[in-house]
N, C-alpha and C. Protein backbone atom coordinates (compact mmCIF):
# COMPACT_ATOMS: atom_id res chain seq x y z
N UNK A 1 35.42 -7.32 -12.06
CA UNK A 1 35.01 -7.09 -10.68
C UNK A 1 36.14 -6.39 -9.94
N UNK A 2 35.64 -5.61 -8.96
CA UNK A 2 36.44 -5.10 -8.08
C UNK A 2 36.40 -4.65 -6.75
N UNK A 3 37.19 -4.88 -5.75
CA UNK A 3 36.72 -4.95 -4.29
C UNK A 3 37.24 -3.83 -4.41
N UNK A 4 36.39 -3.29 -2.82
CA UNK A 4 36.71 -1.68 -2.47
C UNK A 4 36.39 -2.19 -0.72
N UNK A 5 37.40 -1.01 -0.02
CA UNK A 5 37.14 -1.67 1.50
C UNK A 5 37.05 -0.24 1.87
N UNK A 6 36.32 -0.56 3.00
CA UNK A 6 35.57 0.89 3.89
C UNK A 6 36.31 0.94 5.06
N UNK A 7 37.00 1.46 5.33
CA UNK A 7 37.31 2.33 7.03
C UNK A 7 36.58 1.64 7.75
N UNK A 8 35.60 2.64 7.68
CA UNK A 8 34.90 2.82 8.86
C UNK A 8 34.03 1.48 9.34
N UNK A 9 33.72 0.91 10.09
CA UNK A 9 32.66 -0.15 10.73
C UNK A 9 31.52 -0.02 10.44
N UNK A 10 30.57 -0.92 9.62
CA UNK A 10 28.93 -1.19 9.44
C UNK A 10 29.05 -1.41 8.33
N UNK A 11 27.39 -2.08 8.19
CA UNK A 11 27.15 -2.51 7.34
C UNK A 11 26.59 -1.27 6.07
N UNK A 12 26.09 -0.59 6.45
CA UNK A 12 25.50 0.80 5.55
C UNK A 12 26.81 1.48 5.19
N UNK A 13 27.65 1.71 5.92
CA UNK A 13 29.00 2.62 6.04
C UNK A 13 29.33 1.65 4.33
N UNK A 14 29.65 0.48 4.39
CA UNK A 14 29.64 -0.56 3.35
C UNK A 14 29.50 -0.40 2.03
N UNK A 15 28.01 -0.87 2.25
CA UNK A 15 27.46 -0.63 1.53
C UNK A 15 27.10 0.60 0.40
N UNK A 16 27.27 1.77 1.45
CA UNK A 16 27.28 3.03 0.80
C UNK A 16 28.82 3.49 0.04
N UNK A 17 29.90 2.79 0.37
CA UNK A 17 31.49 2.86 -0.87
C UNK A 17 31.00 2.28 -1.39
N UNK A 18 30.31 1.40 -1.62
CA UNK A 18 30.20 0.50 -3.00
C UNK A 18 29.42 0.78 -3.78
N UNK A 19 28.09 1.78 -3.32
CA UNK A 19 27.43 2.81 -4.09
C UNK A 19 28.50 3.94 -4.81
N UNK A 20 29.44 4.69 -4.02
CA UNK A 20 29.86 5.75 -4.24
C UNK A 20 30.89 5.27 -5.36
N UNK A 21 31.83 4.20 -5.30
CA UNK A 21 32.56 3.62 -6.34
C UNK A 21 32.19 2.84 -7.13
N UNK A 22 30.68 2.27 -7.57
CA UNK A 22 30.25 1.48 -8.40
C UNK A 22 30.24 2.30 -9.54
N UNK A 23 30.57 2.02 -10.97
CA UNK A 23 30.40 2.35 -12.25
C UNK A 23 29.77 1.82 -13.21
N UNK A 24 28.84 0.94 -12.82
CA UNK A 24 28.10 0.22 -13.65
C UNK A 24 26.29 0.82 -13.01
N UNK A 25 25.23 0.77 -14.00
CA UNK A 25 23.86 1.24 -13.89
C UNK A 25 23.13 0.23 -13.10
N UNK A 26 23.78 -0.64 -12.56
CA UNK A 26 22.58 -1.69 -11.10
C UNK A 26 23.75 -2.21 -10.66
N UNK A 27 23.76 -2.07 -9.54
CA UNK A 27 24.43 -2.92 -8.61
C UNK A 27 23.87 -3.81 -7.48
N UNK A 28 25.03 -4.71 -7.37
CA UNK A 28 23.89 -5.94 -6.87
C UNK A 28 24.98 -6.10 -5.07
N UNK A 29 24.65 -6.52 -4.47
CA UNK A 29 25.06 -6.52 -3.25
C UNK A 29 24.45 -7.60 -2.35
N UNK A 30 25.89 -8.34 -2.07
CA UNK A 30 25.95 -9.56 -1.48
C UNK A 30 26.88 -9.46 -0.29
N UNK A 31 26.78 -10.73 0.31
CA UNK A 31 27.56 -10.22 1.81
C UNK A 31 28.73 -11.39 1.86
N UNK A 32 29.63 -11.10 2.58
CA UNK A 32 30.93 -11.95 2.80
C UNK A 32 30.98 -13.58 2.64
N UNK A 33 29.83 -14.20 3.31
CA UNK A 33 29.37 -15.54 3.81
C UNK A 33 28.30 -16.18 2.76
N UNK A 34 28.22 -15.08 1.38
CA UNK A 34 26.96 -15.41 0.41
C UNK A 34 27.93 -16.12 -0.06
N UNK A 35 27.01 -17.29 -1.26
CA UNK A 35 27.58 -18.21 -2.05
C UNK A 35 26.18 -17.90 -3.76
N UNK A 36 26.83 -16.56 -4.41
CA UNK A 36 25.77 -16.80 -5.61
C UNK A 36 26.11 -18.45 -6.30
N UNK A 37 24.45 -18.40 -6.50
CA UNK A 37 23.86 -19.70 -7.15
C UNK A 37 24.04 -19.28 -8.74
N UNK A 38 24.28 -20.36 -9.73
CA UNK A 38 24.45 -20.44 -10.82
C UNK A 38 23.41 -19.58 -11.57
N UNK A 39 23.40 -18.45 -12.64
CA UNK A 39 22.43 -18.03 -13.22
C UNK A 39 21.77 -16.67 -12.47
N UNK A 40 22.56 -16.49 -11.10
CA UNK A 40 22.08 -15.24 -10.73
C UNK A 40 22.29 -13.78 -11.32
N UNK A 41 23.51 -13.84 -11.74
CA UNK A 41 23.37 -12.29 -12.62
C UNK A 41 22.31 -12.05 -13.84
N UNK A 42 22.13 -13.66 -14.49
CA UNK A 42 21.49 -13.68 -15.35
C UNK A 42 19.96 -13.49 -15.28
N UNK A 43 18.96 -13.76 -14.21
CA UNK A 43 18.30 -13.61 -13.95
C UNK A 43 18.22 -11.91 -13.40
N UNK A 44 19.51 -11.12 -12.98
CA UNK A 44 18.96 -9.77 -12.58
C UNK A 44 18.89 -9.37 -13.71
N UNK A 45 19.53 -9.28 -15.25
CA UNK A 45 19.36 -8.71 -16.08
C UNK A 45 18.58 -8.90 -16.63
N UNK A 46 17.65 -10.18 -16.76
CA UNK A 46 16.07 -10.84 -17.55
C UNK A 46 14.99 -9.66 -16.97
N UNK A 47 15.31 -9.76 -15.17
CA UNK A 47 14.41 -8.96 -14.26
C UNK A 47 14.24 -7.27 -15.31
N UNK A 48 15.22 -6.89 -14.92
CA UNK A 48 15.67 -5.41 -15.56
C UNK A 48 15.26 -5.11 -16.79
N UNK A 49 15.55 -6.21 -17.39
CA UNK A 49 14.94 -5.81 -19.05
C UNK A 49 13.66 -5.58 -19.73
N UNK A 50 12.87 -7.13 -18.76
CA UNK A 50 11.24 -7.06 -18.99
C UNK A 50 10.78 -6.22 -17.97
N UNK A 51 11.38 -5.79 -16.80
CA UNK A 51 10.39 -4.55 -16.23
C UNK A 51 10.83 -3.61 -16.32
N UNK A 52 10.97 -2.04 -16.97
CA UNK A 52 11.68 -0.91 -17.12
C UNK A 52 11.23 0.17 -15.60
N UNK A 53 10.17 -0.64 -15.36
CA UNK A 53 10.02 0.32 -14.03
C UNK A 53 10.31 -0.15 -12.65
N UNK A 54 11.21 -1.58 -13.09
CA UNK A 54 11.95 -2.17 -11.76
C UNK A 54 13.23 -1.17 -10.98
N UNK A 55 13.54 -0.68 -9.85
CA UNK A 55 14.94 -0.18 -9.57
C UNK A 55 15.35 -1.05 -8.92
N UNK A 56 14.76 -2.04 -8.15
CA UNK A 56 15.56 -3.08 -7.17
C UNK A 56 14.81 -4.19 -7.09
N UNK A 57 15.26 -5.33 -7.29
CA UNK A 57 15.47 -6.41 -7.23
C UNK A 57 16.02 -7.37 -5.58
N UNK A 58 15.14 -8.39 -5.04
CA UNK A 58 15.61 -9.10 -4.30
C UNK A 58 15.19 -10.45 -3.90
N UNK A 59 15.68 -11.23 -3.04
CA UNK A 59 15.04 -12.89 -2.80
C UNK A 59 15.39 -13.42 -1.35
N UNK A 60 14.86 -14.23 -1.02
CA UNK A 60 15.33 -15.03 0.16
C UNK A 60 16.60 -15.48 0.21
N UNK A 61 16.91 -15.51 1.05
CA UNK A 61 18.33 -16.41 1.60
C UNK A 61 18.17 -18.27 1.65
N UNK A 62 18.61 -19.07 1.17
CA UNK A 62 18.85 -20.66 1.88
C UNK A 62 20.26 -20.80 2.56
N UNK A 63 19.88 -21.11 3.96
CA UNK A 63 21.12 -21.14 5.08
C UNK A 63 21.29 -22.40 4.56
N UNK A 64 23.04 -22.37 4.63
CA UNK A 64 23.45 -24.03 3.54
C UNK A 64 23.89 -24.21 4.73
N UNK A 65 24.76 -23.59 6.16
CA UNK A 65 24.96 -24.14 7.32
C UNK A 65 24.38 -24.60 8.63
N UNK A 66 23.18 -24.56 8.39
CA UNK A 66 22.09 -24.91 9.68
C UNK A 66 21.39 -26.56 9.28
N UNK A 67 21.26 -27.17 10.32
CA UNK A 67 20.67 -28.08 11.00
C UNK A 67 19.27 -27.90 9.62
N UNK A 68 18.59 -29.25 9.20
CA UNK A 68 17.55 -29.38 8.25
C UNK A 68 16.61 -29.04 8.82
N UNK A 69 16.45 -29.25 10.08
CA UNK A 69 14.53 -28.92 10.80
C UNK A 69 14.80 -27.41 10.78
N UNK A 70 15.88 -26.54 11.22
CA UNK A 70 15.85 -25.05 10.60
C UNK A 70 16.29 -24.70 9.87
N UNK A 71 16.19 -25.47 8.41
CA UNK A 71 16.27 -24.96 7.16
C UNK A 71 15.06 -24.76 6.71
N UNK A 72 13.79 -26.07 7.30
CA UNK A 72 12.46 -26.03 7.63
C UNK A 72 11.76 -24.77 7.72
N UNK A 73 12.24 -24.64 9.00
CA UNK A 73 11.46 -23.54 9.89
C UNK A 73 11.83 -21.89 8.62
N UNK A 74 13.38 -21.90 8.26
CA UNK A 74 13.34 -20.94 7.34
C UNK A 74 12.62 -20.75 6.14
N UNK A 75 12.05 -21.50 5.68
CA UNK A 75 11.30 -21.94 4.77
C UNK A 75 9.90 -21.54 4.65
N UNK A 76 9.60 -21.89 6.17
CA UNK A 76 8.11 -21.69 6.35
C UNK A 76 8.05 -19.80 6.62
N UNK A 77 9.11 -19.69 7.46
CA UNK A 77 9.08 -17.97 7.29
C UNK A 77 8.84 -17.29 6.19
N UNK A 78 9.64 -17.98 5.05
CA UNK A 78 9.60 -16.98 3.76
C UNK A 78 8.46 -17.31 3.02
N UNK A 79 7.93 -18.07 3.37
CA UNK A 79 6.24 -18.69 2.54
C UNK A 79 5.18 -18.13 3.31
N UNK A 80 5.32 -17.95 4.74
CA UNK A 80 4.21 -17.39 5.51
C UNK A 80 4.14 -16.19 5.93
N UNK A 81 5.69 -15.91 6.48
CA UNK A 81 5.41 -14.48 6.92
C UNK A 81 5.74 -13.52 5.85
N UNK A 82 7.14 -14.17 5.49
CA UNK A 82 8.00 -12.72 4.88
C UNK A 82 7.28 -12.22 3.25
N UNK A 83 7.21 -13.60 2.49
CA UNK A 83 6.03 -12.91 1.18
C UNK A 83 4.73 -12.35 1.09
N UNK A 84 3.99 -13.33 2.16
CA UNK A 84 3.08 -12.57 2.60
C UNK A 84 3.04 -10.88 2.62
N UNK A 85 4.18 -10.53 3.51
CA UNK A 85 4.21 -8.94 3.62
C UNK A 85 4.85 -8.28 3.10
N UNK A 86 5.44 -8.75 2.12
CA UNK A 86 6.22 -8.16 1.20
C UNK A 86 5.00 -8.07 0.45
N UNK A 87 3.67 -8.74 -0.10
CA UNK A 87 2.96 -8.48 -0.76
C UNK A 87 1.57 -7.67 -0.17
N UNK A 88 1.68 -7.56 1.21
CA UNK A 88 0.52 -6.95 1.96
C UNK A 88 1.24 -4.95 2.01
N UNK A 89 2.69 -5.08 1.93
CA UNK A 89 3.31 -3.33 2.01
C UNK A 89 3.81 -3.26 0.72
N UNK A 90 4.39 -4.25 -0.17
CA UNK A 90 4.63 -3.69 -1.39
C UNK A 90 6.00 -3.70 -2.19
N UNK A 91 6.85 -3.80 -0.76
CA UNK A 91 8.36 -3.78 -0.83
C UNK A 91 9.19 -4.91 0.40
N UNK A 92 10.08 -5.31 -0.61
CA UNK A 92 11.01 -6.09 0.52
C UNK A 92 12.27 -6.23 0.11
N UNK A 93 13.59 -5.67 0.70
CA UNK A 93 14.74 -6.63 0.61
C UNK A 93 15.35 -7.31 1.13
N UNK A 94 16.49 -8.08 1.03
CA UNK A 94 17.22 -8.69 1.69
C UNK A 94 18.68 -8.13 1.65
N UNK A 95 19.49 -8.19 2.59
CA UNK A 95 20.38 -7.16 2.53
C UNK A 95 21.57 -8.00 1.84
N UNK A 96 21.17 -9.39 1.71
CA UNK A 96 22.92 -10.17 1.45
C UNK A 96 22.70 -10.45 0.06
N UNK A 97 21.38 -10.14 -1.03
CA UNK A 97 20.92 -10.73 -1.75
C UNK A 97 19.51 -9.85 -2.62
N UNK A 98 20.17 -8.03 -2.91
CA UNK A 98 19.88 -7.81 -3.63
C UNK A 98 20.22 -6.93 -4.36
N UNK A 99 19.51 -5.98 -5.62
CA UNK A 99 20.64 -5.49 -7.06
C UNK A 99 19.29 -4.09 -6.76
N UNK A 100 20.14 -3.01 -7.21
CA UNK A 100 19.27 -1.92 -7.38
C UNK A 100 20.19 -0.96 -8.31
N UNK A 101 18.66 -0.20 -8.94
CA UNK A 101 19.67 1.32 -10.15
C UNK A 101 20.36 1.46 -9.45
N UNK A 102 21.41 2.37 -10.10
CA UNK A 102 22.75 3.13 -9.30
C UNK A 102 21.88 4.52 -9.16
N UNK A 103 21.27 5.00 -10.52
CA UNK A 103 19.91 6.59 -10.26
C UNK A 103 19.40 6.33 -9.08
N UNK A 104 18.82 5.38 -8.60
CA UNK A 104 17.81 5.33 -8.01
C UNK A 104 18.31 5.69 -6.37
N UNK A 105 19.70 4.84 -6.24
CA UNK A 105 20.47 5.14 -5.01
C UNK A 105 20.56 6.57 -5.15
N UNK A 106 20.94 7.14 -6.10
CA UNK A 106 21.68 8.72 -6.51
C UNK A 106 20.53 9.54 -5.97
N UNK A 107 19.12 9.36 -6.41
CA UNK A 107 17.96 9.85 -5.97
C UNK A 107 17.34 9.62 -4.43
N UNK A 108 17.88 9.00 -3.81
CA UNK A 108 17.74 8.73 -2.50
C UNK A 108 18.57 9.15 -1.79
N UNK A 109 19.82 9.58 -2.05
CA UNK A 109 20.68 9.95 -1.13
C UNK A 109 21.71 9.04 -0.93
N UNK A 110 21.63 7.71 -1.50
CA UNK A 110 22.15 6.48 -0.77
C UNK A 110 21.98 6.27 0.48
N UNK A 111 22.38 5.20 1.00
CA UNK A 111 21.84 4.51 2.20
C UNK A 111 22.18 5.69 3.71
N UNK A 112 21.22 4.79 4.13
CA UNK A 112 21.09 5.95 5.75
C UNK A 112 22.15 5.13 6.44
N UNK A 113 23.28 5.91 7.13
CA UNK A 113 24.10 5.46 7.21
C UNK A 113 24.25 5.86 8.95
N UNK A 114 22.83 6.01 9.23
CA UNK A 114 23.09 5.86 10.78
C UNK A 114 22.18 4.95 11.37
N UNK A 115 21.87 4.14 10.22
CA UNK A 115 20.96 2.65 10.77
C UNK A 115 22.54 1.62 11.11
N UNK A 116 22.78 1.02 12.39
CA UNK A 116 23.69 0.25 12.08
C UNK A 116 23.36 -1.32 11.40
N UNK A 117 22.25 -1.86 11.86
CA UNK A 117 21.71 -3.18 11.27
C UNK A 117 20.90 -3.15 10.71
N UNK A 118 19.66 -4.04 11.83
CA UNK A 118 18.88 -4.19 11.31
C UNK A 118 17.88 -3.29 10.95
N UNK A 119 17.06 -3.50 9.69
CA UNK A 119 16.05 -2.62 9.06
C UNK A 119 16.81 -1.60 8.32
N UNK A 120 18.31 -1.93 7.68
CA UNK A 120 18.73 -1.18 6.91
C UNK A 120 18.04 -1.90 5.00
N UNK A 121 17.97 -3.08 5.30
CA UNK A 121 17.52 -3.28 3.90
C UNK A 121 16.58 -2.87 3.65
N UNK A 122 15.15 -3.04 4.60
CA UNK A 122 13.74 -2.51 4.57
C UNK A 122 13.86 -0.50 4.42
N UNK A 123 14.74 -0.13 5.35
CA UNK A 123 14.99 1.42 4.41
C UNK A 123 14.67 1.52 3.06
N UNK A 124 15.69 0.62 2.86
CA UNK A 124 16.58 1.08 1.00
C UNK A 124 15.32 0.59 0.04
N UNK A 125 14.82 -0.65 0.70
CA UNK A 125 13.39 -1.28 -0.34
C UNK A 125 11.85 0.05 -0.13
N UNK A 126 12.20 0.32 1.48
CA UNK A 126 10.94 1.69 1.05
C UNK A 126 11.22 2.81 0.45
N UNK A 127 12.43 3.52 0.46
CA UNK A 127 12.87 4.89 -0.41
C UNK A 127 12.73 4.46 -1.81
N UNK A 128 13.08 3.23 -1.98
CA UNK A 128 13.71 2.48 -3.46
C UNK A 128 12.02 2.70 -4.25
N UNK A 129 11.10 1.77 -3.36
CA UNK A 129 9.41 2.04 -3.83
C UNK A 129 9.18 3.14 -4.34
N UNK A 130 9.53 3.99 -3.61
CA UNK A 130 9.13 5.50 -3.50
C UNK A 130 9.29 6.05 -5.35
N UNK A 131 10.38 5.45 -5.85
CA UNK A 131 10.68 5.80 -7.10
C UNK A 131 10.50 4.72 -8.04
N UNK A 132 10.19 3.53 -7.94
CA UNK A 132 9.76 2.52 -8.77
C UNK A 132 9.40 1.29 -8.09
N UNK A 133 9.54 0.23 -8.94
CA UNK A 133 8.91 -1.28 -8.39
C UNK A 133 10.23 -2.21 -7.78
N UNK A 134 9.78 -2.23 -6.79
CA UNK A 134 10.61 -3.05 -5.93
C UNK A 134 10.20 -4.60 -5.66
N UNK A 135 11.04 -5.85 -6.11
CA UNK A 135 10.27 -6.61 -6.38
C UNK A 135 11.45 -7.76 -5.37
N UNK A 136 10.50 -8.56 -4.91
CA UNK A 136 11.17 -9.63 -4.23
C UNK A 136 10.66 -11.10 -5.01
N UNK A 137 11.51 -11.51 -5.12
CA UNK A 137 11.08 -12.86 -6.09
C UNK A 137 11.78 -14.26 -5.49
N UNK A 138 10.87 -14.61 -4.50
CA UNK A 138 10.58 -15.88 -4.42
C UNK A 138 12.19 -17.02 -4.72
N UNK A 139 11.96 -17.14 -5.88
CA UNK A 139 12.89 -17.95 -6.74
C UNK A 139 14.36 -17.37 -6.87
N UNK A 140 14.66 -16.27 -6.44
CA UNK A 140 15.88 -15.07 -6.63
C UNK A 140 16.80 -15.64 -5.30
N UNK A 141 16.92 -16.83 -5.39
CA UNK A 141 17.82 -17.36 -3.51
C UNK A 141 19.26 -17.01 -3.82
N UNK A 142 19.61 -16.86 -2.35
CA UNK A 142 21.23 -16.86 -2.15
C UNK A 142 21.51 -17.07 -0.95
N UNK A 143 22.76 -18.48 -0.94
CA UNK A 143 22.76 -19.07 -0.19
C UNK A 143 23.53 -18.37 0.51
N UNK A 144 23.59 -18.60 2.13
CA UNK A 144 24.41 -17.61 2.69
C UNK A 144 24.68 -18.48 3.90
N UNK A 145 25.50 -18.21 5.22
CA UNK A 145 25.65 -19.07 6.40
C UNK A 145 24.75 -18.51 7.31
N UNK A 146 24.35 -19.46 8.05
CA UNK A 146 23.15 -19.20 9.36
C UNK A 146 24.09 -18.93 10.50
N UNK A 147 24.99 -18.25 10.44
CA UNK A 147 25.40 -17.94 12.18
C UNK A 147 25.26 -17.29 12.82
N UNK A 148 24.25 -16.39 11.88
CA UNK A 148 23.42 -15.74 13.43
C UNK A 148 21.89 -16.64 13.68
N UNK A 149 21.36 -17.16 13.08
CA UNK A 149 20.49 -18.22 13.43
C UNK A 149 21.38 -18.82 14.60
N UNK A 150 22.36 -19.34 13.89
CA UNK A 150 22.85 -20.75 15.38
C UNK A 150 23.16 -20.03 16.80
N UNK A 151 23.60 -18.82 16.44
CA UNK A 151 24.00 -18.04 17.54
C UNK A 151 23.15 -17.32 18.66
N UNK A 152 21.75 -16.79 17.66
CA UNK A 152 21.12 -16.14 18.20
C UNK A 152 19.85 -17.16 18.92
N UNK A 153 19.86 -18.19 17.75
CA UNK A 153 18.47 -18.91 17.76
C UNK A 153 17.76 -18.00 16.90
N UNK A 154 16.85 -19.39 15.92
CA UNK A 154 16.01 -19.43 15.02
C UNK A 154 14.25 -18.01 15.27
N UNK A 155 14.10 -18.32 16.42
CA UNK A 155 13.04 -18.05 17.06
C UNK A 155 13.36 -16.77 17.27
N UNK A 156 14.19 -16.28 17.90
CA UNK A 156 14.53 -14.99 18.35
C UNK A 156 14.81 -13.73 17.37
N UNK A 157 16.13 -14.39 16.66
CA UNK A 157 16.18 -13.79 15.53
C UNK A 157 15.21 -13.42 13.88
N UNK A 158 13.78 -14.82 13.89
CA UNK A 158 12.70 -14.32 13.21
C UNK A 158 12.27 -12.95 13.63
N UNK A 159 12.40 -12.80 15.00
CA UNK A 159 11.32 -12.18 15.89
C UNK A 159 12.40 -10.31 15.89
N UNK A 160 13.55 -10.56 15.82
CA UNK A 160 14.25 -9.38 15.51
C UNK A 160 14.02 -8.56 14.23
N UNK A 161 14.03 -9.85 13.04
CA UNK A 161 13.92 -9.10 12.03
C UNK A 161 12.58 -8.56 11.65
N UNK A 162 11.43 -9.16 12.28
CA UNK A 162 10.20 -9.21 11.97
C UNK A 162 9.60 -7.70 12.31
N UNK A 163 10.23 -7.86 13.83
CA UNK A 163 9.61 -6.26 14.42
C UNK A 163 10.64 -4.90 13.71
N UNK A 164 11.86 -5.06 13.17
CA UNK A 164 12.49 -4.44 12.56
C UNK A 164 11.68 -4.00 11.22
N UNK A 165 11.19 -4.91 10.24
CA UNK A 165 10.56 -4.40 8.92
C UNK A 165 9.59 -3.84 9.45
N UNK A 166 8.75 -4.02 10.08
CA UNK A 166 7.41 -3.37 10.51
C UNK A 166 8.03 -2.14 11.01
N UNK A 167 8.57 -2.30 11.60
CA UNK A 167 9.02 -0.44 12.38
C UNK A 167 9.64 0.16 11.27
N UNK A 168 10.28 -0.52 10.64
CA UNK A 168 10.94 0.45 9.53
C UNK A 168 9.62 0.91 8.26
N UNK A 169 8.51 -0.27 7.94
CA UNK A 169 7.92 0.01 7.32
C UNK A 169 6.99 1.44 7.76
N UNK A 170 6.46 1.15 9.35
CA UNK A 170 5.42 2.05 9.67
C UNK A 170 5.96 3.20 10.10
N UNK A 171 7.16 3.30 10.72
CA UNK A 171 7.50 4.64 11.77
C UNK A 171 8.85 5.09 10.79
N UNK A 172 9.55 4.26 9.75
CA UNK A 172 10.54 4.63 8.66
C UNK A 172 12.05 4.78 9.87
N UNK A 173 12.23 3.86 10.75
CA UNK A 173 12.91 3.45 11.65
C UNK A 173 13.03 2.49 11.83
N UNK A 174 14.56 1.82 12.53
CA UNK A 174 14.39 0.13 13.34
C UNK A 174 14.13 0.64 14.97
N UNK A 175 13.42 0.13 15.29
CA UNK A 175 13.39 -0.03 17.04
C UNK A 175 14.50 -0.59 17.36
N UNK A 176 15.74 -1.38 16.91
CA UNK A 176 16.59 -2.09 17.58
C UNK A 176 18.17 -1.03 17.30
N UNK A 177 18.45 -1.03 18.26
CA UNK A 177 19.65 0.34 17.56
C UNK A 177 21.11 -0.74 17.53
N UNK A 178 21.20 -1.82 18.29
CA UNK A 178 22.66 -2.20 18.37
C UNK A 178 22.78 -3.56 18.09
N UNK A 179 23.32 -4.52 17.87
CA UNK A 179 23.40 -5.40 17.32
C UNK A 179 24.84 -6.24 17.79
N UNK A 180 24.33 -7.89 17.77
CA UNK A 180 25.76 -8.50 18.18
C UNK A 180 26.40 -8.75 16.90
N UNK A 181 28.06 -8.76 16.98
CA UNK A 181 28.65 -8.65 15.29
C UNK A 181 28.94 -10.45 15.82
N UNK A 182 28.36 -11.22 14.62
CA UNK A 182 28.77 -12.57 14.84
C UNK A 182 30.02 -12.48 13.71
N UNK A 183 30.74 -13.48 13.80
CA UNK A 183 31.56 -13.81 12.85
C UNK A 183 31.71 -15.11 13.22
């Protein structure tokens, strides 16, 4: 393994050195505050092997730092809303918690790097479609910290990311241009 650090500020800015210096054929991309669960690489390579027409791979998040009634409430999101429409459009990622070809980035351009937040994962999962099967799997978790839940609230922040995939899905944009940086 090897870290690489970006200049510049964002999350795409990021994301996209770690495209440009990755040397391996899938890369997987996790965020500062993730905690991979036992068996996760192993499961991207099972993914990869039995589907040849997979390019990206992704799963839900479990917030290990939030309060249990909104670990609840996260729960019920990813069972009601978020698979749901990941299976009603076709594509979904998660940005702290998923693996895609390195071709497939190469064929896209890599990431749009003038999205600063949100609806940058929903980008990369619709260009990503565009060239193969983009698959969100349920069972594919990574635990990560809720502080923008605690910060933003549960309710609000569903409601950010929600209208974000839809705009990115339908208009290939986020409606939200700026974002608070929690740490």
């Amino acid at each position: 393994m090897r870290v690489v650090r970006e200049k510049e500020k964002g999350i795409t800015k990021a994301r996209q050195r770690g495209f440009i210096e990755a040397k391996s054929d899938i890369i997987a991309y996790i965020d500062a505050d993730t905690r991979m669960p036992d068996g996760w690489v192993e499961t991207i390579l099972q993914e990869f092997i039995k589907n040849q027409k997979l390019v990206c791979l992704s799963g839900p998040y479990i917030y290990y730092d939030i309060p249990k009634w909104q670990q609840f409430l996260v729960k019920v999101y990813w069972r009601v809303l978020a698979y749901p429409s990941y299976l009603l459009i076709g594509y979904m990622a998660i940005g702290g918690n998923f693996t895609i070809k390195k071709d497939t980035l190469e064929k896209m351009g890599g990431f749009n790097t003038s999205i600063e937040f949100y609806g940058e994962d929903t980008d990369i999962a619709r260009r990503a479609h565009r060239l193969g099967k983009v698959k969100f799997k349920p069972d594919f978790l990574m635990y990560t910290s809720g502080r923008r839940l605690s910060d933003q609230g549960v309710f609000k922040t569903a409601i950010i990311y929600i209208i974000n995939f839809f705009s990115e899905a339908i208009i290939h944009k986020p409606i939200t241009k700026s974002y608070k940086d929690i740490r």
